[in-house]
C-alpha atoms as a PDB file:
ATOM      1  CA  UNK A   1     108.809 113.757  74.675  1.00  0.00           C
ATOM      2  CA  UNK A   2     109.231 109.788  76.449  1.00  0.00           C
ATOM      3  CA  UNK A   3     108.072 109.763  79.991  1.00  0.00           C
ATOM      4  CA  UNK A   4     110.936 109.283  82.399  1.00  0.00           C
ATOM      5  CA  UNK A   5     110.916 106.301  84.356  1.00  0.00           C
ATOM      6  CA  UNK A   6     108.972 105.363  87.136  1.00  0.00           C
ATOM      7  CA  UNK A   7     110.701 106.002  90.452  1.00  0.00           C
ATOM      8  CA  UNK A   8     109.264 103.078  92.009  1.00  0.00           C
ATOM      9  CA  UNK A   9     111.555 100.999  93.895  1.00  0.00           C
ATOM     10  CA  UNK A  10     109.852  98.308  96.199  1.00  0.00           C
ATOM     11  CA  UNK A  11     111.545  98.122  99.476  1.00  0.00           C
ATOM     12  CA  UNK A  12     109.267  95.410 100.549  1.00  0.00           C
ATOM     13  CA  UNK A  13     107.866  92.259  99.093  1.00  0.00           C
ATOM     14  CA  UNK A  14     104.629  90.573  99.788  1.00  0.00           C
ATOM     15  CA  UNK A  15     103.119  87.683  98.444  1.00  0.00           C
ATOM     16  CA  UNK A  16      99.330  88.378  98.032  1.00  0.00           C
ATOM     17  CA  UNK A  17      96.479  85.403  97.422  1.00  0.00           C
ATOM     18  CA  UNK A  18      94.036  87.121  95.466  1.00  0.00           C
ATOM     19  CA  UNK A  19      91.013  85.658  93.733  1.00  0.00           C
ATOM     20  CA  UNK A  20      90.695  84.825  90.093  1.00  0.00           C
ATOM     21  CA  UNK A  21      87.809  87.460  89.571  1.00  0.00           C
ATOM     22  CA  UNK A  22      90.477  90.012  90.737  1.00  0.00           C
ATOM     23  CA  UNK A  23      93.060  88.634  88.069  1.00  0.00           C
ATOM     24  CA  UNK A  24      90.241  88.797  85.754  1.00  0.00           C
ATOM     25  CA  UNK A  25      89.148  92.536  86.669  1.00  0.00           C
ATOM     26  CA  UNK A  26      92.667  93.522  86.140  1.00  0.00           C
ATOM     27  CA  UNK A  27      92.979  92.164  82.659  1.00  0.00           C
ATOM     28  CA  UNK A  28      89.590  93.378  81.455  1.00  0.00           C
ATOM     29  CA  UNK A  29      90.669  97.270  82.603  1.00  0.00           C
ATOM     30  CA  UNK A  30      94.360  96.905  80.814  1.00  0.00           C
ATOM     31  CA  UNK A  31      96.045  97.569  84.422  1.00  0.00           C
ATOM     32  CA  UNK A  32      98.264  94.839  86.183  1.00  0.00           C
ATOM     33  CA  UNK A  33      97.647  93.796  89.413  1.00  0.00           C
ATOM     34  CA  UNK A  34     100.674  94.890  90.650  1.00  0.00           C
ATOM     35  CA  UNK A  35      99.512  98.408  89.814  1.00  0.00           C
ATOM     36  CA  UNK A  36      96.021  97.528  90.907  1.00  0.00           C
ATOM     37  CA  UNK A  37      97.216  96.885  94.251  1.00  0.00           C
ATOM     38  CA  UNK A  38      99.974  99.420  94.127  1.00  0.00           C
ATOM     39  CA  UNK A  39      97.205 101.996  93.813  1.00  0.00           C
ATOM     40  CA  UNK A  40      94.546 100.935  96.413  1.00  0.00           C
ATOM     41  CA  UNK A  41      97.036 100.719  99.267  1.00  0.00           C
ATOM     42  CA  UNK A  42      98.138 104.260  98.063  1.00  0.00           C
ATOM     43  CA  UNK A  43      94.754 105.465  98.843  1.00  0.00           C
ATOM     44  CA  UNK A  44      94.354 103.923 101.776  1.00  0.00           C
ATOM     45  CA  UNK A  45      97.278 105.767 102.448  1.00  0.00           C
ATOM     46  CA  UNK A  46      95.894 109.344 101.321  1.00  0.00           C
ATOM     47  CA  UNK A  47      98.189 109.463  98.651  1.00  0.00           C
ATOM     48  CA  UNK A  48      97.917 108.611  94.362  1.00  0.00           C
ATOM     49  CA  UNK A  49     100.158 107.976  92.036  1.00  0.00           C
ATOM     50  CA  UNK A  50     100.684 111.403  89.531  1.00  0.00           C
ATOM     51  CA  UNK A  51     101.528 110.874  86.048  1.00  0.00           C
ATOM     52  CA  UNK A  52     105.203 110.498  86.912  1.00  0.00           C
ATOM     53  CA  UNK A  53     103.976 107.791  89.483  1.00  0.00           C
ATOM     54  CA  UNK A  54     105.588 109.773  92.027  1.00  0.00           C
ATOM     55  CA  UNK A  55     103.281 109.068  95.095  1.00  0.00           C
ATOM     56  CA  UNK A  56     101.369 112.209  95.948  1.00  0.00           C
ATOM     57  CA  UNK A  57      98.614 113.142  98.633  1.00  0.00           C
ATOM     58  CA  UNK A  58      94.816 113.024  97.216  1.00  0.00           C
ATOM     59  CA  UNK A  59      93.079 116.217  96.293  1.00  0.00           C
ATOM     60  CA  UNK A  60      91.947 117.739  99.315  1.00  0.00           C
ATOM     61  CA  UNK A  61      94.447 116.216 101.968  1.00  0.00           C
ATOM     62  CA  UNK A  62      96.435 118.451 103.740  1.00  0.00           C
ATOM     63  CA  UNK A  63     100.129 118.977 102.240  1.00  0.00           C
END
């Protein structure tokens, strides 16, 4: 069964400096750094992405 597609739609754009070890991080775990970055200001957030990267609040956060 495909996955549907992701319901991401950026609103905003930013342009980020970030240093080569990060670029190099990213590429050594498979993830991009779009999603790398995507993903840490969703938990600063209190929220993940689920496996239909719909945004959803981390375990143990109040609905």
């Amino acid at each position: 069964m495909p996955k549907p597609k992701s319901q991401f739609k950026p609103s905003n754009v930013l342009l980020v400096e970030v240093p080569p070890q990060f670029i190099a991080l990213c590429e050594a775990s498979g993830a991009s750094p779009q999603a790398a970055l995507r993903g840490m200001a969703a938990m600063v957030c209190g929220l993940r992405y689920d496996e239909d990267n719909r945004l959803v609040p981390l375990e143990g956060n109040a609905a």
